[in-house]
C-alpha atoms as a PDB file:
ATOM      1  CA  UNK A   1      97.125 106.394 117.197  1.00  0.00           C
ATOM      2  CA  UNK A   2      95.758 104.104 114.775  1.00  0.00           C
ATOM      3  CA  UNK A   3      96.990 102.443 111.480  1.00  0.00           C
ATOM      4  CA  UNK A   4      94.564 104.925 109.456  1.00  0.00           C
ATOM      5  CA  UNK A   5      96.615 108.350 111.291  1.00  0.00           C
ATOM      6  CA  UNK A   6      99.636 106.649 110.647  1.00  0.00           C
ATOM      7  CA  UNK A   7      99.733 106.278 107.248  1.00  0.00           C
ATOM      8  CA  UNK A   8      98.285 109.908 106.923  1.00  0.00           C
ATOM      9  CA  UNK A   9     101.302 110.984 108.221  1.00  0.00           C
ATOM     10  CA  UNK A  10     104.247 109.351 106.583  1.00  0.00           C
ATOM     11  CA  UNK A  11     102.749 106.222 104.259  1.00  0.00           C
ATOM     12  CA  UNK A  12     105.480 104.249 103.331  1.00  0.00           C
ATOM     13  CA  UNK A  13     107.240 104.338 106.347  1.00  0.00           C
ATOM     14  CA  UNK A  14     104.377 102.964 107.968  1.00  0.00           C
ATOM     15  CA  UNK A  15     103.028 100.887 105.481  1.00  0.00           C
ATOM     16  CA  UNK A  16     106.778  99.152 106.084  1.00  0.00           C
ATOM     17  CA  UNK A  17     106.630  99.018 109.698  1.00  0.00           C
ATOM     18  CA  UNK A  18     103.115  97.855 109.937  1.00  0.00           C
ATOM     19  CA  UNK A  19     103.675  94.984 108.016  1.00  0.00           C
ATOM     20  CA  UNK A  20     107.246  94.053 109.586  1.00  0.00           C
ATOM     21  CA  UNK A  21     105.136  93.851 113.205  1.00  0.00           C
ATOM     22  CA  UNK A  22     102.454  92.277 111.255  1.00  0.00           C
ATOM     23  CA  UNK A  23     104.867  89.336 109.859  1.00  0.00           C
ATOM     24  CA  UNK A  24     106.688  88.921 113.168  1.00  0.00           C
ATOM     25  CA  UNK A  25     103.425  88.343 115.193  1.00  0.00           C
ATOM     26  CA  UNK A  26     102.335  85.500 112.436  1.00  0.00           C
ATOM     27  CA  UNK A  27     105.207  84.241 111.458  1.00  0.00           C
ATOM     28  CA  UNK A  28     107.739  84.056 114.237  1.00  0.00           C
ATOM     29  CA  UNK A  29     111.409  83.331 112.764  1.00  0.00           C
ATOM     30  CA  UNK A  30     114.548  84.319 113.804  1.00  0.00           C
ATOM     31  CA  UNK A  31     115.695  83.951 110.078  1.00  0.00           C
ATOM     32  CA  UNK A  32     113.791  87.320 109.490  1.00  0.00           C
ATOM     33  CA  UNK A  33     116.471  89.062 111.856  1.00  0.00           C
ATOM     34  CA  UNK A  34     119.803  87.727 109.996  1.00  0.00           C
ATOM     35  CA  UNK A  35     117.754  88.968 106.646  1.00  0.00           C
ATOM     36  CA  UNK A  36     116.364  92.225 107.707  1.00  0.00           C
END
């Protein structure tokens, strides 16, 4: 399942999700865990 089918099915949920992977895998910090 791609980004495009996600998104089709619920948006902002994985609009949100996409981006949290996205931001983990280019910015590793373990400060974004104590803030989440």
């Amino acid at each position: 399942m791609n980004f495009i089918e996600i998104v089709k099915i619920e948006p902002y949920h994985a609009i949100r999700k996409w981006l949290s992977i996205k931001l983990i895998k280019t910015h590793f910090n373990p400060l974004f865990y104590i803030f989440q």
